[in-house]
N, C-alpha and C. Protein backbone atom coordinates (compact mmCIF):
# COMPACT_ATOMS: atom_id res chain seq x y z
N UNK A 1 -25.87 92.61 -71.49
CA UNK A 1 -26.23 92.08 -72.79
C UNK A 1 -27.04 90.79 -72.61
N UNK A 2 -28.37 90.69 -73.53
CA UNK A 2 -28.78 89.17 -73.20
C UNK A 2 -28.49 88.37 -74.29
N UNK A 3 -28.16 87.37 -73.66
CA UNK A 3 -27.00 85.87 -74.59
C UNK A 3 -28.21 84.50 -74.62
N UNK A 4 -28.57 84.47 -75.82
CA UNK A 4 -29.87 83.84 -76.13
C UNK A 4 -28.57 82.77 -76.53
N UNK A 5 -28.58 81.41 -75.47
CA UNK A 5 -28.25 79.87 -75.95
C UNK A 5 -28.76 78.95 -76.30
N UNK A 6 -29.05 78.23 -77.45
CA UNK A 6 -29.58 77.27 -77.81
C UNK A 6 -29.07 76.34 -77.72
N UNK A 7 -29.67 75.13 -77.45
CA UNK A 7 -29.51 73.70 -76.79
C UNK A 7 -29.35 72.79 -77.93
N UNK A 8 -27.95 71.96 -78.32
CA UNK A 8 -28.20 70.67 -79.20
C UNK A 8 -26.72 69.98 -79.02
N UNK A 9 -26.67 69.46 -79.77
CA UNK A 9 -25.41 67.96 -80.27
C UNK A 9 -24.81 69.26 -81.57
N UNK A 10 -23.39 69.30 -81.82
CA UNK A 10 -23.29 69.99 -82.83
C UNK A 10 -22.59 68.65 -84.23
N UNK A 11 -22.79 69.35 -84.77
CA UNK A 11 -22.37 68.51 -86.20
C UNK A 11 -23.87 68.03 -86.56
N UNK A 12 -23.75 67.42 -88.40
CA UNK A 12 -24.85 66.74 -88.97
C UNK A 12 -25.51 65.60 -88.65
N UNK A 13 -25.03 64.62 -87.86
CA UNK A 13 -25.97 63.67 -87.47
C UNK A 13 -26.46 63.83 -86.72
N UNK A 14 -26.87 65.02 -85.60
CA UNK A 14 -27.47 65.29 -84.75
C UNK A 14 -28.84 66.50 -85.05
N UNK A 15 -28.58 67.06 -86.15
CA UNK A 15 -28.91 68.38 -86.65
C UNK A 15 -30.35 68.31 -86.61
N UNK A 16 -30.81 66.99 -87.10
CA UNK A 16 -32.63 67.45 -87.39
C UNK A 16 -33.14 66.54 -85.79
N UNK A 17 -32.00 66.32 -85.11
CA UNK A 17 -32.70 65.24 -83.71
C UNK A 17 -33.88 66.53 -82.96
N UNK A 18 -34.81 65.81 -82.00
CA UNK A 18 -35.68 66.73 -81.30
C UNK A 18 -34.75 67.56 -80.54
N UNK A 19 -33.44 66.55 -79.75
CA UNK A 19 -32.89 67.35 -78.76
C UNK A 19 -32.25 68.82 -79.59
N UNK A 20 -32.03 69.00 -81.15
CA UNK A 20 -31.46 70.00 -81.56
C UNK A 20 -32.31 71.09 -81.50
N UNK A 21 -34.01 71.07 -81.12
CA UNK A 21 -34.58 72.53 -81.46
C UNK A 21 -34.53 73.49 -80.71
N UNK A 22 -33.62 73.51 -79.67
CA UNK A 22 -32.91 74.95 -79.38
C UNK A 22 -31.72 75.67 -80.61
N UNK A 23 -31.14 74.42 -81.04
CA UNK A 23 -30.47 75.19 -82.37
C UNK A 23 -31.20 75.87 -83.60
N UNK A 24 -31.93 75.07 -83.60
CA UNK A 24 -33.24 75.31 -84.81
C UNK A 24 -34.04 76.54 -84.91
N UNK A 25 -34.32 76.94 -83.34
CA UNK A 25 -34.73 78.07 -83.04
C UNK A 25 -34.16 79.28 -83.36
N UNK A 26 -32.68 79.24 -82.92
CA UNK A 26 -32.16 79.84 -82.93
C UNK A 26 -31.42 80.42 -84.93
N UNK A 27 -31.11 79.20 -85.42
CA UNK A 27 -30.81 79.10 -86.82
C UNK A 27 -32.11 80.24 -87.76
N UNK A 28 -33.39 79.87 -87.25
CA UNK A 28 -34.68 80.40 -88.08
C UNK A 28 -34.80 81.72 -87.45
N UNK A 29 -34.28 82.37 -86.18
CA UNK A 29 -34.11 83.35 -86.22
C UNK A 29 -32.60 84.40 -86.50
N UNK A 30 -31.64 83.67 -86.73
CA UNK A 30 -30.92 84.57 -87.93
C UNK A 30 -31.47 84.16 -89.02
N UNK A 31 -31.89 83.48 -89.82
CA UNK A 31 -32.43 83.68 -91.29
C UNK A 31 -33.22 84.60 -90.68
N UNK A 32 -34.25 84.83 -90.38
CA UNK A 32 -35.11 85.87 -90.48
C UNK A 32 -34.63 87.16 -90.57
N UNK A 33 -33.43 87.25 -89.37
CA UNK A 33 -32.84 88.85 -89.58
C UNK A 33 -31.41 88.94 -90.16
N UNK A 34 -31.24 87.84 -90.68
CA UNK A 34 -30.01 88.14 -91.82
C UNK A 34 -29.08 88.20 -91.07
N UNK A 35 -28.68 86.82 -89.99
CA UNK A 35 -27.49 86.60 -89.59
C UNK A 35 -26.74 85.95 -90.21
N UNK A 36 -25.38 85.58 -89.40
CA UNK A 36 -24.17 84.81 -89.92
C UNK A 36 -24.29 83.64 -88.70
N UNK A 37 -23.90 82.86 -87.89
CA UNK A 37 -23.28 81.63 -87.19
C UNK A 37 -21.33 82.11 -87.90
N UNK A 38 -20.63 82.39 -86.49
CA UNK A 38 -19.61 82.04 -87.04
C UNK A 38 -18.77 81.08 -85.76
N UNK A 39 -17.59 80.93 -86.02
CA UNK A 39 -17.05 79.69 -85.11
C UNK A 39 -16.19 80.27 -84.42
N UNK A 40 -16.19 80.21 -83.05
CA UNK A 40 -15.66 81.30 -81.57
C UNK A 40 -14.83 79.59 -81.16
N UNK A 41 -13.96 79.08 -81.18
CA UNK A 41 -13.29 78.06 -80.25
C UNK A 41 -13.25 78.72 -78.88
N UNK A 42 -13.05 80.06 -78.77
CA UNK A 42 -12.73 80.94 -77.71
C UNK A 42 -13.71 80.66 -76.65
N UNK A 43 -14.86 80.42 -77.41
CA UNK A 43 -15.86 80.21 -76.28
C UNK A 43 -17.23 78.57 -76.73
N UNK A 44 -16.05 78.07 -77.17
CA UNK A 44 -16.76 77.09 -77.43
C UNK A 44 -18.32 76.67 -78.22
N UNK A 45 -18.32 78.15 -78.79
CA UNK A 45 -19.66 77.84 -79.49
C UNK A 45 -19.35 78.67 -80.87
N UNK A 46 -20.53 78.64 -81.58
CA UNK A 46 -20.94 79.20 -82.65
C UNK A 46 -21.45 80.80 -82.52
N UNK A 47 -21.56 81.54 -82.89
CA UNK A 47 -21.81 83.16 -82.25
C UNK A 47 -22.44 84.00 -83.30
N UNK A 48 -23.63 84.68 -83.10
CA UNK A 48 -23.92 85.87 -83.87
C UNK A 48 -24.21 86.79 -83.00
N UNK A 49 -23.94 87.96 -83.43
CA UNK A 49 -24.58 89.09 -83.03
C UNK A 49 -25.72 90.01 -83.55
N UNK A 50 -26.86 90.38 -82.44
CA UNK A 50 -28.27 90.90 -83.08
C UNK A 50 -28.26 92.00 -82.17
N UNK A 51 -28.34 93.29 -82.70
CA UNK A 51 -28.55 94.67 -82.14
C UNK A 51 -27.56 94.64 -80.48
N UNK A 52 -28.10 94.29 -79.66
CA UNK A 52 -28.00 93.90 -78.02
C UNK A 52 -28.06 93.47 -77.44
N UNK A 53 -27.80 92.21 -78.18
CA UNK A 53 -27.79 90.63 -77.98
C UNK A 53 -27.14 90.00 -78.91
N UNK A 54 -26.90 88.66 -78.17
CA UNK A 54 -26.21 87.76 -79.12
C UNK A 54 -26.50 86.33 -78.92
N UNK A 55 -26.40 85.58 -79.86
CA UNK A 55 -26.97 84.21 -80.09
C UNK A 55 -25.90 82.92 -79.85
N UNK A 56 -25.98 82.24 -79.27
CA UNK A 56 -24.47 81.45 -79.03
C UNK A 56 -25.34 80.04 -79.41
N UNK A 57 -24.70 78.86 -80.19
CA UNK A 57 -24.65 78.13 -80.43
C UNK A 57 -23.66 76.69 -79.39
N UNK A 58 -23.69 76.46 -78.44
CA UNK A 58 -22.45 75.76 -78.00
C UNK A 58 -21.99 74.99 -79.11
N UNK A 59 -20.98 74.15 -79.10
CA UNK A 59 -20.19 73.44 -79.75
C UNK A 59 -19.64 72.11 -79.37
N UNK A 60 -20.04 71.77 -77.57
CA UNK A 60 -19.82 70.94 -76.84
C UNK A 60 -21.16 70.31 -77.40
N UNK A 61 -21.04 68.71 -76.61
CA UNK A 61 -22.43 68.22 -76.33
C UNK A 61 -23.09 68.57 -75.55
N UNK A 62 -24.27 68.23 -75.69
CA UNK A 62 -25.53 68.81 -75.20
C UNK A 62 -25.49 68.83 -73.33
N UNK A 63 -24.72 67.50 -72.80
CA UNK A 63 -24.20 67.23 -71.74
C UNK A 63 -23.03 68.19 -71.06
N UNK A 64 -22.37 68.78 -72.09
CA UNK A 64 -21.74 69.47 -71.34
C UNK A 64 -21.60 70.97 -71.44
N UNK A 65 -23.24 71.32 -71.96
CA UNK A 65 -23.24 72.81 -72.87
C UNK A 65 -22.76 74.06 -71.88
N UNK A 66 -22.91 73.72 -70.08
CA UNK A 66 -22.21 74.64 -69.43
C UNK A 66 -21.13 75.27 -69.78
N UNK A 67 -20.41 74.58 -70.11
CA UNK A 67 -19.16 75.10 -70.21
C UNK A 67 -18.84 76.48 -71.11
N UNK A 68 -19.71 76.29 -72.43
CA UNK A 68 -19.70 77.54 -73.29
C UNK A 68 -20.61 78.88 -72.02
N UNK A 69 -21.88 78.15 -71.49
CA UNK A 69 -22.56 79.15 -71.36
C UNK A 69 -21.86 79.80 -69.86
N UNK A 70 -20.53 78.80 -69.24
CA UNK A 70 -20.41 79.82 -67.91
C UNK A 70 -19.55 81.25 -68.35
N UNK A 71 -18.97 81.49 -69.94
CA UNK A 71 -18.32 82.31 -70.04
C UNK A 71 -19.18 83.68 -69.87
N UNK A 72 -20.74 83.15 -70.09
CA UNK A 72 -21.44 84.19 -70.01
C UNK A 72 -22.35 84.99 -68.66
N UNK A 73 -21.87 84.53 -67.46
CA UNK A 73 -22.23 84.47 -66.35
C UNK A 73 -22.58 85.61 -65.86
N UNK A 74 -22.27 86.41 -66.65
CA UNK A 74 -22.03 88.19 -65.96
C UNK A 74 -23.11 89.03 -66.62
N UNK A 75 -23.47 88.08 -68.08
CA UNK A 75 -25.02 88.39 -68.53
C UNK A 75 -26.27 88.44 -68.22
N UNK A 76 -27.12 88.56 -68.83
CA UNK A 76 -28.39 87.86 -68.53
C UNK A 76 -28.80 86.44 -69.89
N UNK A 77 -28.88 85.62 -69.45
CA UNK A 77 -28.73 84.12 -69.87
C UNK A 77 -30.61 83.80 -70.14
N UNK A 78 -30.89 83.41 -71.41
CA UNK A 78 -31.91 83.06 -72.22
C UNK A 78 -30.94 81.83 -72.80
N UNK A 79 -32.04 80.72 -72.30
CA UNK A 79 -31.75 79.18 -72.59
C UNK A 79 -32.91 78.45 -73.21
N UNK A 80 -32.62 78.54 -74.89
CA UNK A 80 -33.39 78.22 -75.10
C UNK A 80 -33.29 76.30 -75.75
N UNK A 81 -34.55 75.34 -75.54
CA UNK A 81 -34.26 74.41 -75.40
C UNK A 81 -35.76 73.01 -75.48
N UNK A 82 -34.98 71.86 -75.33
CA UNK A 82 -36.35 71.16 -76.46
C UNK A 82 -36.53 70.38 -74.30
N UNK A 83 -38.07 70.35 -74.56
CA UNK A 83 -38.99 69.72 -73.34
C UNK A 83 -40.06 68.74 -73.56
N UNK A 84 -39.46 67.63 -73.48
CA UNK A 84 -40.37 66.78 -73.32
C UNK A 84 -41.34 66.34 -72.90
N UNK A 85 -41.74 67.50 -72.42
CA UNK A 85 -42.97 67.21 -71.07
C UNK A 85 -44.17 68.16 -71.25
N UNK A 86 -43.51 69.09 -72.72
CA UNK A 86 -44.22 69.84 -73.27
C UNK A 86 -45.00 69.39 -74.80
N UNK A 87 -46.16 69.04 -74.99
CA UNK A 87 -46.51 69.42 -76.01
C UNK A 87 -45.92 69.57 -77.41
N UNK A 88 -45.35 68.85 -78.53
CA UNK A 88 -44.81 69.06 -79.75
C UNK A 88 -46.04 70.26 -80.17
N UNK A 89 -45.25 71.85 -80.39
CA UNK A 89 -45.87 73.04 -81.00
C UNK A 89 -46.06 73.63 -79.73
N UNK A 90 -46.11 73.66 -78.79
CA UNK A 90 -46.21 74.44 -77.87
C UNK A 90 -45.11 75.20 -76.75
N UNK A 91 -44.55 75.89 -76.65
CA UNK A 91 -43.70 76.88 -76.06
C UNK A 91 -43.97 77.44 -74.78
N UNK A 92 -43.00 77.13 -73.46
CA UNK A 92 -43.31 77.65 -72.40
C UNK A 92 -42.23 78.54 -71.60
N UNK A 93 -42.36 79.45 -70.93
CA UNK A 93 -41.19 80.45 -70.42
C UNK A 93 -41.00 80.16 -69.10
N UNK A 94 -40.52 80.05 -68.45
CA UNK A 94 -39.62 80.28 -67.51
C UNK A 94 -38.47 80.96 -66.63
N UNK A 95 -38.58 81.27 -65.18
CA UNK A 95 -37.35 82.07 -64.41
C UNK A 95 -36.97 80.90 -63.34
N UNK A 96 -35.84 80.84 -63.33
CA UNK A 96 -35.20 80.18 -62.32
C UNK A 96 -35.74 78.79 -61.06
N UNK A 97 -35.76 78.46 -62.62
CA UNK A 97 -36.23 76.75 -62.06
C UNK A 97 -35.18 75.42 -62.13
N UNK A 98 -35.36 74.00 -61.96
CA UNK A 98 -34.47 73.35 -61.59
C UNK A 98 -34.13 72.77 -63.09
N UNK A 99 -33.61 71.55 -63.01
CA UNK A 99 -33.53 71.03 -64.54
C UNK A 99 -34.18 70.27 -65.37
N UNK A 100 -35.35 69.91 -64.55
CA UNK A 100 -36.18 69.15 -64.93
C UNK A 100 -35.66 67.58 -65.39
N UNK A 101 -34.88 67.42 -65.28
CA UNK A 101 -34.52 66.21 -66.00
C UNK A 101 -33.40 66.14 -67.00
N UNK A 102 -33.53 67.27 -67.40
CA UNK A 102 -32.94 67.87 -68.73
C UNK A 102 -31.10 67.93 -68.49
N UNK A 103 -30.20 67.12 -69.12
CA UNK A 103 -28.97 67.21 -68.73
C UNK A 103 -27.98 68.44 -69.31
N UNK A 104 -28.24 68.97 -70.38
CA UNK A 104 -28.34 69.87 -70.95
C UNK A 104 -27.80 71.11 -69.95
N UNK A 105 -29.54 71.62 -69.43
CA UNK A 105 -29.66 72.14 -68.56
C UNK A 105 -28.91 72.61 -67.28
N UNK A 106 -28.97 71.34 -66.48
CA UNK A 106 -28.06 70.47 -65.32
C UNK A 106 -26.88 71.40 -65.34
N UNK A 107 -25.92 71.09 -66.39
CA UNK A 107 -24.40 71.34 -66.64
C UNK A 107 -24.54 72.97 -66.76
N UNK A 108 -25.88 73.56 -67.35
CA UNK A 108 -25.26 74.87 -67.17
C UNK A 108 -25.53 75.23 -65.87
N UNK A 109 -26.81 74.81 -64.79
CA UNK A 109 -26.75 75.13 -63.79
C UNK A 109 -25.52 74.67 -63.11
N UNK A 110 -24.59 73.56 -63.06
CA UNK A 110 -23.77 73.24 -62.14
C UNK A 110 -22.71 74.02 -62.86
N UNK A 111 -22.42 74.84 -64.18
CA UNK A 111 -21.55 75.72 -64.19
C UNK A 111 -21.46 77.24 -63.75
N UNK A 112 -22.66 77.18 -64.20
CA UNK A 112 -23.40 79.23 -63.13
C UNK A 112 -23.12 79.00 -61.36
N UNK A 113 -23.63 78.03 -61.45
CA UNK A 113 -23.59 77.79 -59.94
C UNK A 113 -25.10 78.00 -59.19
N UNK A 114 -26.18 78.56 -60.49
CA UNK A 114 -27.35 79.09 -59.72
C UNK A 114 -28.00 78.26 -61.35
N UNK A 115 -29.68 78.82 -60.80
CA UNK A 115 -30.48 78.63 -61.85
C UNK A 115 -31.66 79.87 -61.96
N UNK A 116 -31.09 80.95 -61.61
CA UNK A 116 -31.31 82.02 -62.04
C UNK A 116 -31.53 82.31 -63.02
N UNK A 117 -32.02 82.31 -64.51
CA UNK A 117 -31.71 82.59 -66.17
C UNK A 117 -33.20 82.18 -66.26
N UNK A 118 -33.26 82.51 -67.55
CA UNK A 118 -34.88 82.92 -68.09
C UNK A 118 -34.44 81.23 -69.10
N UNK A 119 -35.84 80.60 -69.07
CA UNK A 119 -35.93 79.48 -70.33
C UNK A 119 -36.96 79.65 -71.36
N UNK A 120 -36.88 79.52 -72.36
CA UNK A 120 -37.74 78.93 -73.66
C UNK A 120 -37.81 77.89 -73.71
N UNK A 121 -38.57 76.86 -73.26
CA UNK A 121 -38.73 75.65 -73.50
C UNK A 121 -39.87 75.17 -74.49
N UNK A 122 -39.21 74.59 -75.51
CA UNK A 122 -39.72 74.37 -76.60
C UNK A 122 -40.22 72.63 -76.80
N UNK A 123 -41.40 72.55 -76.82
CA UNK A 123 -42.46 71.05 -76.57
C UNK A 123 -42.23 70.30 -77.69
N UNK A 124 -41.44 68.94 -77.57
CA UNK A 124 -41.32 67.78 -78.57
C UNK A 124 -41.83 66.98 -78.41
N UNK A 125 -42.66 66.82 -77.31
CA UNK A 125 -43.94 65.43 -76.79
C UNK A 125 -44.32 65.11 -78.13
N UNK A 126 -44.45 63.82 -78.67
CA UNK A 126 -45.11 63.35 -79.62
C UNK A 126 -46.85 63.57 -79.46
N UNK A 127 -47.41 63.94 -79.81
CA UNK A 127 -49.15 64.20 -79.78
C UNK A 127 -49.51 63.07 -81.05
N UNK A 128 -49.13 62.32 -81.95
CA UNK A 128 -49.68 61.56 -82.75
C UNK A 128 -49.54 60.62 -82.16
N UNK A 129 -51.18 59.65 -82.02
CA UNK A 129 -50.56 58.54 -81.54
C UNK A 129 -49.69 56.88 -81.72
N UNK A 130 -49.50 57.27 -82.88
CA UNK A 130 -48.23 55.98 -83.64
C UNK A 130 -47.08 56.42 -82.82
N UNK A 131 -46.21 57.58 -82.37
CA UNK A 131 -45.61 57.56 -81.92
C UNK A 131 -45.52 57.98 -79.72
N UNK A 132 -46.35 58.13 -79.17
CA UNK A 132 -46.92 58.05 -77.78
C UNK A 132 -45.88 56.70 -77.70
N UNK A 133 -45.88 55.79 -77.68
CA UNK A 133 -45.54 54.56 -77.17
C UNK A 133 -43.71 54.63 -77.35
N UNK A 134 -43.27 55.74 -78.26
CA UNK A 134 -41.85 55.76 -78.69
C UNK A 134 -41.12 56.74 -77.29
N UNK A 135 -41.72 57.05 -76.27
CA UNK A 135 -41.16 57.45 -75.17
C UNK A 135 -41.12 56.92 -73.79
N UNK A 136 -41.87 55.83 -74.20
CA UNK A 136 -42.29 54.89 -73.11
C UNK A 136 -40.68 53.45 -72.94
N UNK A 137 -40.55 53.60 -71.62
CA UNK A 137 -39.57 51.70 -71.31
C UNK A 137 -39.81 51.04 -73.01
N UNK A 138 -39.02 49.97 -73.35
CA UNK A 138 -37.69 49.85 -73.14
C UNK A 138 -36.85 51.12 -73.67
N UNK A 139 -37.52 51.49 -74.45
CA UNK A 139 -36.77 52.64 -75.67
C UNK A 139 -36.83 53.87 -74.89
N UNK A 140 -37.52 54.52 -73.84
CA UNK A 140 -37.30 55.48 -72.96
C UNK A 140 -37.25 56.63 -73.94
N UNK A 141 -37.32 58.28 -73.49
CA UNK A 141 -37.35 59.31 -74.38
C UNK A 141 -36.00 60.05 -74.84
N UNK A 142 -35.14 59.27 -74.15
CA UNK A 142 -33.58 59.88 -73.93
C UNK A 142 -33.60 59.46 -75.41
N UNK A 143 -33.77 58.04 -75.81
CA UNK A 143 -33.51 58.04 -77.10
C UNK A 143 -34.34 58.18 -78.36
N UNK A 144 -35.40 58.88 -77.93
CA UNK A 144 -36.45 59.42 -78.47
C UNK A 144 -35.97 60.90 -79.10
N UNK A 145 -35.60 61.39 -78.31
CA UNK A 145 -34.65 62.97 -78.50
C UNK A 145 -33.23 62.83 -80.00
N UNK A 146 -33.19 61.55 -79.61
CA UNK A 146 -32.03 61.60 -80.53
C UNK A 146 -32.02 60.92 -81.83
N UNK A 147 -33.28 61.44 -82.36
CA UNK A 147 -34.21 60.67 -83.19
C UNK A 147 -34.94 61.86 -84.16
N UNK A 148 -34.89 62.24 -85.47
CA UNK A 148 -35.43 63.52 -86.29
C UNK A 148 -36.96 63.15 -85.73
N UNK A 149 -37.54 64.45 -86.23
CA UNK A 149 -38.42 64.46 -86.28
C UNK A 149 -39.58 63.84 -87.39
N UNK A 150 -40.52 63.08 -86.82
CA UNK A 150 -41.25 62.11 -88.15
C UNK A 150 -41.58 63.43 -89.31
N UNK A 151 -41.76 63.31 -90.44
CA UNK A 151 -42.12 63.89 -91.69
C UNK A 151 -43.86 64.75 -91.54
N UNK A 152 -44.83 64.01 -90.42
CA UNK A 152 -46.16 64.62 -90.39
C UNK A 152 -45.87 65.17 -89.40
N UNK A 153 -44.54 65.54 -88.87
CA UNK A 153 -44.60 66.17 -87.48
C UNK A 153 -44.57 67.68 -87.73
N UNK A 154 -43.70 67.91 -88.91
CA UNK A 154 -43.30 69.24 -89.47
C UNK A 154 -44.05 70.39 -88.99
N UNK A 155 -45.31 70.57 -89.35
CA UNK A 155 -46.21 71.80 -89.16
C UNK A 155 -46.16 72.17 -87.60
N UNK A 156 -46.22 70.70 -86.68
CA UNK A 156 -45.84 71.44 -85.33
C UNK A 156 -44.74 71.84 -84.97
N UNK A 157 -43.56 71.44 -85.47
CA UNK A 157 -42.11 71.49 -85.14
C UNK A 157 -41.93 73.02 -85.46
N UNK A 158 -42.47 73.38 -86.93
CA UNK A 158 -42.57 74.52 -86.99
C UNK A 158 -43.45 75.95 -86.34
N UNK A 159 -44.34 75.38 -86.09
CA UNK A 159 -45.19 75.69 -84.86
C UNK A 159 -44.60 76.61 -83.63
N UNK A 160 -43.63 75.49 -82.89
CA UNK A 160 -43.25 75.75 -81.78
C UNK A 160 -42.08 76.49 -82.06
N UNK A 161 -41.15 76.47 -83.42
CA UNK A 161 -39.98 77.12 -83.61
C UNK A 161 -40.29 78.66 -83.79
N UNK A 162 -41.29 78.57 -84.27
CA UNK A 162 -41.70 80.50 -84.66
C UNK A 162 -42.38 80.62 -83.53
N UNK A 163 -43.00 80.27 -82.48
CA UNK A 163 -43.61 80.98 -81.39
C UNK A 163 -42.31 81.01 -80.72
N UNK A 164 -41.04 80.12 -80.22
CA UNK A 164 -39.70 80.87 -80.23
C UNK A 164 -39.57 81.92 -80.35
N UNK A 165 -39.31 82.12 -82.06
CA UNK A 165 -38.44 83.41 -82.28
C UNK A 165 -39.57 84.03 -81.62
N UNK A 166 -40.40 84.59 -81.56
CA UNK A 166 -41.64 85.43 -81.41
C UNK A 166 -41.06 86.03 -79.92
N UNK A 167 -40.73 84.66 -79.16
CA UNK A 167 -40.17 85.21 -77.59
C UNK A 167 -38.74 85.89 -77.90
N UNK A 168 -38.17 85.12 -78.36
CA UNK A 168 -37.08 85.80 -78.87
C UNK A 168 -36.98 87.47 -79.46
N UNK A 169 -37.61 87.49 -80.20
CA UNK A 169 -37.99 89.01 -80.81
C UNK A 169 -38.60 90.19 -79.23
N UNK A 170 -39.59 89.30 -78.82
CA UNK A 170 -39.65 90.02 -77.94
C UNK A 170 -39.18 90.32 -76.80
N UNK A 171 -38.40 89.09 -76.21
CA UNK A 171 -37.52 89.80 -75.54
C UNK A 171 -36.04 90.95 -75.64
N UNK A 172 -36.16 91.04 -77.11
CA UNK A 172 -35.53 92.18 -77.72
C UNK A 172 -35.42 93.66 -77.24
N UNK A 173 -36.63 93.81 -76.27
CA UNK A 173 -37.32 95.20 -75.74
C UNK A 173 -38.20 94.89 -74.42
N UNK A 174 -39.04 93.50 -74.37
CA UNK A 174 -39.70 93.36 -73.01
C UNK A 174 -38.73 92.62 -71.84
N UNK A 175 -39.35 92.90 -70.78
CA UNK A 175 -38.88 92.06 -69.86
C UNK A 175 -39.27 90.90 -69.32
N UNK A 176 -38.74 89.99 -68.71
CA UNK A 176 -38.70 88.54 -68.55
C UNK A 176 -40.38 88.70 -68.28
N UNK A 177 -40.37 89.11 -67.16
CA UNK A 177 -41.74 89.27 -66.70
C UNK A 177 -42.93 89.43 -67.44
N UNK A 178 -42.88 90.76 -68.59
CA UNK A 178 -43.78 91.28 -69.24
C UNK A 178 -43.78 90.03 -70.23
N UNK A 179 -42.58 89.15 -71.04
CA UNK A 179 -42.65 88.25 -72.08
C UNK A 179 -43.28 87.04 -71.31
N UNK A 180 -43.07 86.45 -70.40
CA UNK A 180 -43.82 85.55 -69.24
C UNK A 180 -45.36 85.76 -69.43
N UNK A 181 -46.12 86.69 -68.61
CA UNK A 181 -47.12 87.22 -69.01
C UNK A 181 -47.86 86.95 -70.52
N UNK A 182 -46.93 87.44 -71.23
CA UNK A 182 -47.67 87.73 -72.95
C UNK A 182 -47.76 86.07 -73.53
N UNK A 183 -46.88 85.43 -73.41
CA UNK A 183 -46.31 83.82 -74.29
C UNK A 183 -46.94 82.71 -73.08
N UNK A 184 -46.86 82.62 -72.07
CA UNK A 184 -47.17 81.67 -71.23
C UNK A 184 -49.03 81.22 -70.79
């Protein structure tokens, strides 16, 4: 089964932060196909199910999102998740790379034990330049992430959330490889 995880902080003060648009992603694709989010303590996240797949929400912090995702170890693991190093609106795929930085990440690799799993990495780089300087020393991007998104940012935020689902949808039927190829 593939177990599409999205990356965030759970609860409302975290909800519209950059670091949440792996949730976001994930949220705009059950609206689209008329899901539910329901609440699994069992496995520490939030859970829907889509045809032959399923959507997990963790419930931990973002720091320690392994933990939900090692229950799924025996799957095939789609991590989807916000990259700073990407472009705000732009979307990049990935197989079995390191963590980039990303702590998130980190914890699920040091809970798999590998970094084997397919990524969606979804681009929150600021591109306007009033905000360029908001990722830079003293303020650094760690706390840039934990920060909504500005109001003229919208059209890209949305941007990058539907070229998501798009991978999402398609990896519904293609393979890592063939969706790599098509999105990248």
């Amino acid at each position: 089964m593939k177990i599409f995880i999205g990356l965030g902080n759970p609860g409302t003060k975290h909800a519209l932060d950059r670091h949440n648009v792996g949730f976001m992603a994930l949220d705009y694709f059950a609206d689209k196909h008329n899901l539910s989010f329901v609440d699994d303590k069992y496995i520490f996240s939030q859970s829907a199910k889509h045809d032959e797949s399923k959507l997990i929400k963790p419930q931990t912090f973002m720091n320690d999102s392994g933990k939900a995702v090692a229950l799924f170890k025996d799957d095939e693991i789609i991590v989807v998740y916000d990259d700073i190093d990407i472009n705000l609106g732009e979307v990049k795929c990935s197989f079995g790379r390191g963590a980039g930085g990303h702590n998130g990440v980190q914890s699920i690799i040091d809970h798999l034990g590998t970094k084997d799993f397919f990524r969606i990495r979804i681009g929150v780089r600021p591109v306007h330049e009033e905000l360029k300087d908001k990722i830079l020393p003293p303020d650094g991007f760690q706390n840039f992430l934990l920060k909504p998104f500005a109001p003229f940012e919208n059209d890209l935020k949305e941007q990058g959330i539907k070229k998501a689902v798009s991978i999402i949808e398609a990896l519904q039927t293609k393979t890592f490889e063939e969706v790599m190829n098509e999105f990248n």
